[in-house]
C-alpha atoms as a PDB file:
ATOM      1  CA  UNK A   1     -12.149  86.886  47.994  1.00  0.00           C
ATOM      2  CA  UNK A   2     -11.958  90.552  46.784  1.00  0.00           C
ATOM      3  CA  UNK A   3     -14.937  93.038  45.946  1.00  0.00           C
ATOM      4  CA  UNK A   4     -14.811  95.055  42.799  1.00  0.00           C
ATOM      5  CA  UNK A   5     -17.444  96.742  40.307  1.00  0.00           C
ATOM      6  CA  UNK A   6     -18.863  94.372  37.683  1.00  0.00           C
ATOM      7  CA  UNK A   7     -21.159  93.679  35.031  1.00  0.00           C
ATOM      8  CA  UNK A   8     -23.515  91.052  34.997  1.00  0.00           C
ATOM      9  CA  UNK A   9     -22.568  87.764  33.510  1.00  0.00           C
ATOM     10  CA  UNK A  10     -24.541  84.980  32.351  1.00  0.00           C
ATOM     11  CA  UNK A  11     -23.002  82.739  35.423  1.00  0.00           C
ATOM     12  CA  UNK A  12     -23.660  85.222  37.804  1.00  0.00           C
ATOM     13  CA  UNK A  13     -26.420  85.145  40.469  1.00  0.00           C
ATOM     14  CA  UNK A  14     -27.714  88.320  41.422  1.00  0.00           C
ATOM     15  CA  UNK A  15     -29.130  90.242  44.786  1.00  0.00           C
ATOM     16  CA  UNK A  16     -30.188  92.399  45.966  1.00  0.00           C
ATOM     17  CA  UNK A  17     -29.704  93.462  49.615  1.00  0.00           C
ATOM     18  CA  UNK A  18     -31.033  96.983  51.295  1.00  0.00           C
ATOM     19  CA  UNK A  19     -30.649  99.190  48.075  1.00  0.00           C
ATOM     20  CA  UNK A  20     -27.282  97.641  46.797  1.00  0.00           C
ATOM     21  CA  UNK A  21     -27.165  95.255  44.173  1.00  0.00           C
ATOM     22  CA  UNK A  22     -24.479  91.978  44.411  1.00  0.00           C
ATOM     23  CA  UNK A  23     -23.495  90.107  41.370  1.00  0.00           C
ATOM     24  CA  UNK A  24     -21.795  87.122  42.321  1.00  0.00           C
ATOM     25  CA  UNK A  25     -20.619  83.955  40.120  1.00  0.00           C
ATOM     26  CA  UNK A  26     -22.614  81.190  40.556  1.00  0.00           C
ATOM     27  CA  UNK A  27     -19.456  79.087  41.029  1.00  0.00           C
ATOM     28  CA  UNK A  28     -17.767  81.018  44.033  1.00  0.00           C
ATOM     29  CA  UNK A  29     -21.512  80.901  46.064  1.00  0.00           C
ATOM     30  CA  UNK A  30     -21.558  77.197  45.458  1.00  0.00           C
ATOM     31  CA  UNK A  31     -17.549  77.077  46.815  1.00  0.00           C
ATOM     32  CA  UNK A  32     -17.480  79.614  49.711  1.00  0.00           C
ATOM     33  CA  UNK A  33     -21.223  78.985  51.567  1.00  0.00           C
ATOM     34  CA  UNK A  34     -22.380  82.409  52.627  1.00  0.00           C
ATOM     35  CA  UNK A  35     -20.311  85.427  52.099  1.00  0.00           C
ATOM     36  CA  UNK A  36     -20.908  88.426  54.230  1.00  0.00           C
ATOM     37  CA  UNK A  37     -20.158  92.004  53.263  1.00  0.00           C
ATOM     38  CA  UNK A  38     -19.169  94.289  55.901  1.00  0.00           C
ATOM     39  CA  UNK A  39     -18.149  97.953  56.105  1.00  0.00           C
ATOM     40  CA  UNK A  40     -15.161  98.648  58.098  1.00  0.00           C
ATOM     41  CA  UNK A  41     -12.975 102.018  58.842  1.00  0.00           C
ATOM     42  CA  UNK A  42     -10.445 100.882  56.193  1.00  0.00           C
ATOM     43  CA  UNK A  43     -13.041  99.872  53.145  1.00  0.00           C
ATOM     44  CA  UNK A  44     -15.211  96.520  52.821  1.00  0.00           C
ATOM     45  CA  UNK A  45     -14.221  93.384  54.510  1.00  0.00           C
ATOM     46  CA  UNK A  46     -15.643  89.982  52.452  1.00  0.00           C
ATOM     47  CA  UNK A  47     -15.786  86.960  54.131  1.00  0.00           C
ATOM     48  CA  UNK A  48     -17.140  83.652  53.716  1.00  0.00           C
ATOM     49  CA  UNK A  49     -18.146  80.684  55.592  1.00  0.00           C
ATOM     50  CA  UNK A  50     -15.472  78.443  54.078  1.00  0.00           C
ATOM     51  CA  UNK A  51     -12.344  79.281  54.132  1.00  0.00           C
ATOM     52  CA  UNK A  52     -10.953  79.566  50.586  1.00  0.00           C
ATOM     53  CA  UNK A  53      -7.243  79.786  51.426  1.00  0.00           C
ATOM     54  CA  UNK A  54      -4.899  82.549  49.338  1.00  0.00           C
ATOM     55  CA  UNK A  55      -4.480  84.373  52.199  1.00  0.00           C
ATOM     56  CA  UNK A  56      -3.114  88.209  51.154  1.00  0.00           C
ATOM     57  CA  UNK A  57      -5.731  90.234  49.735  1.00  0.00           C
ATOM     58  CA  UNK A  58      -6.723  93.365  51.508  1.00  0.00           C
ATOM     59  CA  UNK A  59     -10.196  94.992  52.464  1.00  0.00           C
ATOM     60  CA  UNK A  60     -11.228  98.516  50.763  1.00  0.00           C
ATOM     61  CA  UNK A  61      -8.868 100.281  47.899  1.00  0.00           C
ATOM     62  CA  UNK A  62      -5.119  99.757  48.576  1.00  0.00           C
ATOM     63  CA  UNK A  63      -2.689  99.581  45.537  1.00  0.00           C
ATOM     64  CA  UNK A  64      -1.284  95.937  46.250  1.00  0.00           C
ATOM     65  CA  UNK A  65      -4.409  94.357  45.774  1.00  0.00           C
END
């Protein structure tokens, strides 16, 4: 699961959460349960209650992702 700047779809869900606004597809809320954004040292860290397999990926900006 990866964060990135969007714009809103018509499959998207939106929310807003303490001043920041999440867009979301509909379809990855309904796959991975609750997702929880979190701000580490090294960037953003998204996780979800399912896990979605994939493995890789990387939190924050890093030129492999």
């Amino acid at each position: 699961m990866a964060l990135a700047l969007d714009e809103q779809r018509d499959n998207d869900s939106i929310h807003e959460i303490s001043g920041y606004t999440f867009v979301v597809e509909k379809d990855l809320i309904t796959n991975a349960g609750a997702i929880k954004v979190d701000m580490t040292p090294y960037g953003f860290s998204v996780t979800s209650e399912v896990n979605l397999g994939g493995g890789g990926g990387c939190s924050g900006s890093c030129s492999s992702c």
